[in-house]
Protein backbone atom coordinates (compact mmCIF):
# COMPACT_ATOMS: atom_id res chain seq x y z
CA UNK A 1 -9.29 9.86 21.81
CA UNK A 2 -7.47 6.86 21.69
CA UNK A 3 -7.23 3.22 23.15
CA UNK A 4 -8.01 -0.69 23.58
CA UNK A 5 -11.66 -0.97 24.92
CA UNK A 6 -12.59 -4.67 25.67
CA UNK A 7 -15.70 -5.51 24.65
CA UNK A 8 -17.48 -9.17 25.74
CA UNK A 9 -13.99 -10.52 26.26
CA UNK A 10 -12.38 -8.86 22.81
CA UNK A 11 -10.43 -5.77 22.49
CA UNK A 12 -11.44 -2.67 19.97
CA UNK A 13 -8.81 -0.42 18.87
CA UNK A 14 -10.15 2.97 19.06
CA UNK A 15 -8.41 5.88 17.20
CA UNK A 16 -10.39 8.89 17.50
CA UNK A 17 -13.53 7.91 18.46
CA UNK A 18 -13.04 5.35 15.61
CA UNK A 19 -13.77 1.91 15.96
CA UNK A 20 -10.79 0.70 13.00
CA UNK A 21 -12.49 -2.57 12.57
CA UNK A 22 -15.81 -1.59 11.81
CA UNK A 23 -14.09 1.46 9.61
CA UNK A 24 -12.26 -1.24 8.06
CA UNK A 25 -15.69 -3.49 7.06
CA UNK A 26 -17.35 -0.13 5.61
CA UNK A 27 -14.48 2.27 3.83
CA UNK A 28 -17.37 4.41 2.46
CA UNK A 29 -18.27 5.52 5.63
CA UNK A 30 -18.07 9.18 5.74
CA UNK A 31 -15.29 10.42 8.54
CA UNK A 32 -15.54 13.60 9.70
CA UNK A 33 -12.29 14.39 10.12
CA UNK A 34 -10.46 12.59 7.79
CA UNK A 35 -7.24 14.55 7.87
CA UNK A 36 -7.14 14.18 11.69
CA UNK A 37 -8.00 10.43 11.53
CA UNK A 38 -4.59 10.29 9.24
CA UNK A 39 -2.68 11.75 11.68
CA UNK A 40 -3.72 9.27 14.43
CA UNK A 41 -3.78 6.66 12.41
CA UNK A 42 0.20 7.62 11.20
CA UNK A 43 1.30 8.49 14.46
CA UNK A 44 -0.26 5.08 16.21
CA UNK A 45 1.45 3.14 13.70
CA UNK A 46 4.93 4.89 14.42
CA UNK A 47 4.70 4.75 17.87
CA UNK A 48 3.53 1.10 17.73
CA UNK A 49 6.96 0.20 15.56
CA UNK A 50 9.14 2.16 17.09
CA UNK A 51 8.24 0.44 20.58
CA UNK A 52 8.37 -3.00 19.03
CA UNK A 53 11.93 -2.22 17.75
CA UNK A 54 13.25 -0.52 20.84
CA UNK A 55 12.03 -3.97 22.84
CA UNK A 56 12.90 -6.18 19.89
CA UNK A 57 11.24 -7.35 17.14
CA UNK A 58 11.55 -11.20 18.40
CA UNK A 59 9.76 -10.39 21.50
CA UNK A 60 6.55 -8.61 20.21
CA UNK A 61 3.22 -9.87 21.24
CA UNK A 62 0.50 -11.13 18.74
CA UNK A 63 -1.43 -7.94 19.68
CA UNK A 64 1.06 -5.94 18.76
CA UNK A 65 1.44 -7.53 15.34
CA UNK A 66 -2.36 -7.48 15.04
CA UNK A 67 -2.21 -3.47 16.02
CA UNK A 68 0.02 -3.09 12.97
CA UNK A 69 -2.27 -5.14 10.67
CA UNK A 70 -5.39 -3.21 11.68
CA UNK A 71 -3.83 0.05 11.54
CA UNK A 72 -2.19 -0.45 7.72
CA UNK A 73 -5.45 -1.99 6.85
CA UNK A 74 -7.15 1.90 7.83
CA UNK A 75 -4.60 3.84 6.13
CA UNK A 76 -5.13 1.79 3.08
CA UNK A 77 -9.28 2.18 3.28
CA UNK A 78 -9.09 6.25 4.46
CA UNK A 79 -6.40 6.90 1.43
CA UNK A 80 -8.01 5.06 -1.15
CA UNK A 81 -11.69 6.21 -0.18
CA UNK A 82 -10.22 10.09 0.32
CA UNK A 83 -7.86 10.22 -2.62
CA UNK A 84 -6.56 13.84 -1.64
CA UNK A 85 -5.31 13.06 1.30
CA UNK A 86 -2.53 11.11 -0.13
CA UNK A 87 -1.10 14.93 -1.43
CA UNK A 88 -0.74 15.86 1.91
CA UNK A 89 1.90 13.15 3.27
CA UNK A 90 5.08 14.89 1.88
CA UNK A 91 3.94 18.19 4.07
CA UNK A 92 3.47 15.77 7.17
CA UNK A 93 6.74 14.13 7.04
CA UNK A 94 4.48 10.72 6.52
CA UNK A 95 6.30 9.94 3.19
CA UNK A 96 9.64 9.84 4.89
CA UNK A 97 8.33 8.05 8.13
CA UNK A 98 7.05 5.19 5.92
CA UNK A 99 10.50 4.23 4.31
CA UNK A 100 12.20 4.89 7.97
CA UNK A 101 10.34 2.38 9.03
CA UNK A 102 11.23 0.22 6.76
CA UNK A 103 14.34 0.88 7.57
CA UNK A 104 14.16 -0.25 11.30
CA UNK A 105 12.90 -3.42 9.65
CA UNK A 106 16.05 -3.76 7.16
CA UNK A 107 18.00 -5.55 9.65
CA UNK A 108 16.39 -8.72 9.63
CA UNK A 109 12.86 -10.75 8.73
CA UNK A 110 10.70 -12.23 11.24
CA UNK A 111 7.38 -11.66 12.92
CA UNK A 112 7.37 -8.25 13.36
CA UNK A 113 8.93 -7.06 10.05
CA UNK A 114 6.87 -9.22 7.94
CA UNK A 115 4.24 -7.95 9.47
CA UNK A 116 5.23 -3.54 8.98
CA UNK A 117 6.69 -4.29 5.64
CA UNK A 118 3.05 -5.74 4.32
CA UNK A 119 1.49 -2.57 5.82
CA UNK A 120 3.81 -0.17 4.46
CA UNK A 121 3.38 -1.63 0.82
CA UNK A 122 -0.35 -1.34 1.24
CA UNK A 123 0.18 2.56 2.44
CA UNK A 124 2.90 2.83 -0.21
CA UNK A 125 0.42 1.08 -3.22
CA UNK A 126 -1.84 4.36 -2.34
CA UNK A 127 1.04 7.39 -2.55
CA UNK A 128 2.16 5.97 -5.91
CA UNK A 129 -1.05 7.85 -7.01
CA UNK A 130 0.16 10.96 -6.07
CA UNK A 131 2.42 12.38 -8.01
CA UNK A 132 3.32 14.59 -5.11
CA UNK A 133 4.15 11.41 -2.95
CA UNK A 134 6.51 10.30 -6.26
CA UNK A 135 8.60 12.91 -6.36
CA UNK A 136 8.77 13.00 -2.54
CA UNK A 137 10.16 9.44 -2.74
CA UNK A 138 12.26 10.09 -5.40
CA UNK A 139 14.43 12.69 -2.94
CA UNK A 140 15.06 9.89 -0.77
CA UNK A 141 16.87 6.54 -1.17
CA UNK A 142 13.71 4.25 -1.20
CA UNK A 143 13.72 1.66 -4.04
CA UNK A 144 16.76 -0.28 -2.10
CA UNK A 145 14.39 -0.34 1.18
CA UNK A 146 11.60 -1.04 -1.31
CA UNK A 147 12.71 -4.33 -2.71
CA UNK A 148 13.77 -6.04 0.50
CA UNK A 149 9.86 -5.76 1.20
CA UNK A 150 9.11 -6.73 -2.05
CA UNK A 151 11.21 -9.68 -1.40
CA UNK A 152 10.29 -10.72 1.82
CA UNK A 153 6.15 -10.17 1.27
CA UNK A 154 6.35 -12.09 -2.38
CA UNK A 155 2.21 -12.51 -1.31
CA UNK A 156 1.96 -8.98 -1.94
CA UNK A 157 3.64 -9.07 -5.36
CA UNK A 158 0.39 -7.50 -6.54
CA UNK A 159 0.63 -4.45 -4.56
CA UNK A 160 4.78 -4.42 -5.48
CA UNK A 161 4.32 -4.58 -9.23
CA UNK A 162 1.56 -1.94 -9.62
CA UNK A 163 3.67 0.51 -7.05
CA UNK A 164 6.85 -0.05 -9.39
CA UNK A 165 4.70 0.97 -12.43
CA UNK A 166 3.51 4.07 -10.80
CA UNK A 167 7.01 5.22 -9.76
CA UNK A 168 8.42 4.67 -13.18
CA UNK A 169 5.62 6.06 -15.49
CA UNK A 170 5.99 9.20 -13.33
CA UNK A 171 9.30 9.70 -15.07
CA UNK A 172 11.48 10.43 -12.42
CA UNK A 173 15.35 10.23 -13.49
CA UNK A 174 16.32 9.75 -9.73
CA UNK A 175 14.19 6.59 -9.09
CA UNK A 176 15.27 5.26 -12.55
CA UNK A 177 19.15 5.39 -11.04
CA UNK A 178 18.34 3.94 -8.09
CA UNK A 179 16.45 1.05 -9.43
CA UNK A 180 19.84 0.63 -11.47
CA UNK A 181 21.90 0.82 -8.22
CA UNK A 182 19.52 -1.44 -7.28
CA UNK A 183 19.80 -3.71 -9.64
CA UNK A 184 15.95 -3.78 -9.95
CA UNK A 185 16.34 -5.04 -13.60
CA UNK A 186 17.84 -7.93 -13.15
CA UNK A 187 15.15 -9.19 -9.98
CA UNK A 188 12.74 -8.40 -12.15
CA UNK A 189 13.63 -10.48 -15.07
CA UNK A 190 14.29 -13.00 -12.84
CA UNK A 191 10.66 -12.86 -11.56
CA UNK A 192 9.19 -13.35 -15.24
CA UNK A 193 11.94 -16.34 -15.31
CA UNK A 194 10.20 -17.96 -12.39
CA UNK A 195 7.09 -16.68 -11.71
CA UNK A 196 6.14 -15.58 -8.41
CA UNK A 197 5.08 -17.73 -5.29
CA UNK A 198 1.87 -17.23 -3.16
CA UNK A 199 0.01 -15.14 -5.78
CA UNK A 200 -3.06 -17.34 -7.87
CA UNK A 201 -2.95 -15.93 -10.89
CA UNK A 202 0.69 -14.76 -12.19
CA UNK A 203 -0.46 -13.69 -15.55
CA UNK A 204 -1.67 -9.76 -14.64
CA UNK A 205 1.36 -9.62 -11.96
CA UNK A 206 3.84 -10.33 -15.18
CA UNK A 207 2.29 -8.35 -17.56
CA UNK A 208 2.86 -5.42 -14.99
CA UNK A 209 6.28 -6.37 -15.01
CA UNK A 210 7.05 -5.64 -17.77
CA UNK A 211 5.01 -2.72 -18.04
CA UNK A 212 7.24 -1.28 -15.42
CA UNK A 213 10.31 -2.74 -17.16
CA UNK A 214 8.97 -0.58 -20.46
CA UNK A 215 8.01 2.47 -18.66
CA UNK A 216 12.12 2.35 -17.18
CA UNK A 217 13.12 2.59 -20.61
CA UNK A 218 11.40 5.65 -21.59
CA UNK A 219 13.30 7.56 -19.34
CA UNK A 220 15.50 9.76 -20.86
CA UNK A 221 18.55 9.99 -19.04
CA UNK A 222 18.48 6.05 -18.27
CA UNK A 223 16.50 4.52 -20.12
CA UNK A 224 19.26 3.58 -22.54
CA UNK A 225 21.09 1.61 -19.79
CA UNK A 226 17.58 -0.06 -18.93
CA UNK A 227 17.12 -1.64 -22.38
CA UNK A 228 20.88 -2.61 -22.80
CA UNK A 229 20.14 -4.97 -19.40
CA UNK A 230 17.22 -6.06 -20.94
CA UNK A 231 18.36 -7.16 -24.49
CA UNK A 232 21.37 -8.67 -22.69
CA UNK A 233 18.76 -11.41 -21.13
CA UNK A 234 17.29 -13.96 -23.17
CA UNK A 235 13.92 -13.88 -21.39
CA UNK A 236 13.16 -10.03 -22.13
CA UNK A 237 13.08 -11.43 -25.72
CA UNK A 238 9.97 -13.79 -24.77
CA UNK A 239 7.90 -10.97 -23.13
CA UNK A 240 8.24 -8.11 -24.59
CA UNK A 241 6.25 -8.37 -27.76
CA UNK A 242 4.16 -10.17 -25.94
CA UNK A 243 0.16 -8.91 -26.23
CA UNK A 244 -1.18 -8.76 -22.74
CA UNK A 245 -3.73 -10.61 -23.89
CA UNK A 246 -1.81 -13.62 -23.38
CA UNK A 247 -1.54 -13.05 -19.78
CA UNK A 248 -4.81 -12.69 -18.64
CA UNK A 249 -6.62 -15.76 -17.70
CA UNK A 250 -9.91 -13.64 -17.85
CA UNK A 251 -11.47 -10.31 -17.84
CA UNK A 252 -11.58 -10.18 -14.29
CA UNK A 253 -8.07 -9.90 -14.41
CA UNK A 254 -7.82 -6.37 -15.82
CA UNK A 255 -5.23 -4.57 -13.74
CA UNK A 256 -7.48 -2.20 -11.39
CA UNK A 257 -6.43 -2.41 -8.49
CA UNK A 258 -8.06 1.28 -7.38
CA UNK A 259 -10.77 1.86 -9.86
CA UNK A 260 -13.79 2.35 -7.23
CA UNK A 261 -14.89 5.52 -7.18
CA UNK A 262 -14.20 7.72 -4.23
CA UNK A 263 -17.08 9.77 -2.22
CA UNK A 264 -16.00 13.36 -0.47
CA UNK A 265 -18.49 14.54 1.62
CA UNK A 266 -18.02 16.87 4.21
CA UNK A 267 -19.06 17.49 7.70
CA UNK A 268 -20.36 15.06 10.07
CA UNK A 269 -21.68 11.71 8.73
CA UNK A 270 -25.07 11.08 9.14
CA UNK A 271 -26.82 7.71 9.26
CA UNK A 272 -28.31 5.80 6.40
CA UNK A 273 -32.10 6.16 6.64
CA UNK A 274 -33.58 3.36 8.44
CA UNK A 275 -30.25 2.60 10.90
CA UNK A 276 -29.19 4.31 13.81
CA UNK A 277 -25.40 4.89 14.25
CA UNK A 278 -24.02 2.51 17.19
CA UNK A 279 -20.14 5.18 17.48
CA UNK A 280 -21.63 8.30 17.29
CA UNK A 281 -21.62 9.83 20.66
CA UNK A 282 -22.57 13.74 22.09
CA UNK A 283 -19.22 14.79 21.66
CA UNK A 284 -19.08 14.00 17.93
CA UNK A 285 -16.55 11.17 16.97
CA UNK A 286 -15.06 11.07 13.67
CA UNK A 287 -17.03 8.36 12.10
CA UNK A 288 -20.94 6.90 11.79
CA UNK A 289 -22.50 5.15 9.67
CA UNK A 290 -22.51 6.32 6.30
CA UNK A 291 -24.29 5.73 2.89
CA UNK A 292 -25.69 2.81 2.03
CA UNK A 293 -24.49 2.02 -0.90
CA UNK A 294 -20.64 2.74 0.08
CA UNK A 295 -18.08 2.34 -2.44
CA UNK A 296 -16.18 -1.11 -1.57
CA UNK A 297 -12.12 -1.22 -1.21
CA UNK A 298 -10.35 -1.98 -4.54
CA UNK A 299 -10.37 -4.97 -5.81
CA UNK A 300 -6.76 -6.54 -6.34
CA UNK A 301 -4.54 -7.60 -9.53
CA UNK A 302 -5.34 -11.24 -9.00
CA UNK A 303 -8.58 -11.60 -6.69
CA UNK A 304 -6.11 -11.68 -3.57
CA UNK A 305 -7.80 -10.09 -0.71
CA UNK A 306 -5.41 -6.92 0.18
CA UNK A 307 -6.17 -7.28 3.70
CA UNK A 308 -5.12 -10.71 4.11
């Protein structure tokens, strides 16, 4: 099931017989049918854009925009807290429906697109742990569609840096050449030129710059074009010696964004002793309360809240 209920003058977005805001709070809750919950959660999202763009962007209505912030926000906690469920996007078509998206959004930046392009990074920063997710992206023309979000959510450079490092490490020769066509290279030297805007601590964001940069140039078939850009620019010289060491501020700034541990359980959830669950109903929704000690979402590059 699936809907607004309005509760003491707010409104709930149900997916499900999941309340996404109180999934949201607690990720470690235990869903009991977390591959169905993707699928709602996926197709909700879709529908949700595709409506916006077929009325126009310009004219959306802060509920909509909050619809697409709550719904990114539960694809990010159910793929990070269920890390196998990210293998099974390229099957569903998800990968490709992420980046068409995108697309829709391409044309031009306000509201609206701001607001899908943050939630498809988030969704993105999670398949760029799979390497079946990579090489589904790398059969499709997605770094171009990439950037523009990277550009126009610079907030999220976080989330942008750690997916390009991902992408690259995998080795695939495709995404190489189109972060060439791109011209990838040369935005990201010009990042390390001037730093990036709306993110506290640039130090761990750069450093993953150029760990991208360096995991380009290991690719065979292109890497040798990647390093020519690079030693062509004067600023490649100042970073990449560089010990990382130098651009951490502290230890907290260790680059983990998705280090907490994952819990699979399966079945129905069952409540934490002492608590009784407030969604579960007779007909057995997805989701109740879980464990207490529930593994939190990731903590970001730079202590930015990925949810904001």
């Amino acid at each position: 099931s699936s809907g607004i209920n309005a509760e003491s003058g707010s409104t709930e977005l149900v997916l499900g017989g999941v309340y996404l805001r109180i999934y949201i709070a607690n990720p470690g809750w235990v869903l009991r049918a977390p591959e169905m919950f993707l699928d709602q959660l996926f197709a909700h999202l879709h529908s949700t854009v595709e409506s916006a763009d077929s009325s126009g962007f310009e004219s959306c209505s802060q509920r909509t925009i909050d619809e697409v912030i709550l719904i990114g926000d539960a694809l990010q906690a159910v793929l990070c807290n269920q890390r196998g469920l990210a293998d099974a996007l390229p099957r569903k078509g998800y990968v490709h429906r992420i980046f068409e998206d995108l697309k829709n959004c391409e044309r031009r930046f306000s509201g609206i697109e701001s607001t899908v392009q943050s939630a498809s990074l988030k969704i993105i920063n999670c398949m760029s742990d799979s390497h079946l997710c990579i090489q589904e992206m790398s059969k499709i023309d997605c770094i171009k569609l990439f950037m523009t979000a990277m550009k126009n959510v610079e907030a999220k450079m976080n989330i942008s840096v750690r997916i390009l490092y991902n992408l690259f490490n995998y080795g695939s020769d495709s995404l190489v050449f189109q972060a060439l066509q791109s011209n990838l290279v040369e935005y990201l030297l010009s990042c390390l030129e001037k730093g990036f805007v709306g993110i506290k601590e640039n130090g761990p964001v750069m450093a993953q710059v150029v760990d991208s940069l360096k995991a380009m140039e290991k690719n065979v078939l292109h890497g040798s074009k990647v390093t020519e850009i690079l030693n062509s620019n004067p600023i490649w010289q100042q970073y990449r010696d560089q010990s990382h060491a130098l651009f951490l501020n502290s230890g907290a700034d260790i680059l983990r964004l998705q280090a907490a541990p994952t819990t699979q359980v399966a079945g129905y959830l069952t409540a934490s002793e002492g608590h009784s669950s407030s969604i579960a109903k007779a007909n057995a929704p997805m989701l109740t309360h879980g464990p207490k000690n529930h593994p939190p979402l990731p903590p970001s590059l730079d202590n930015v809240d990925l949810n904001d």
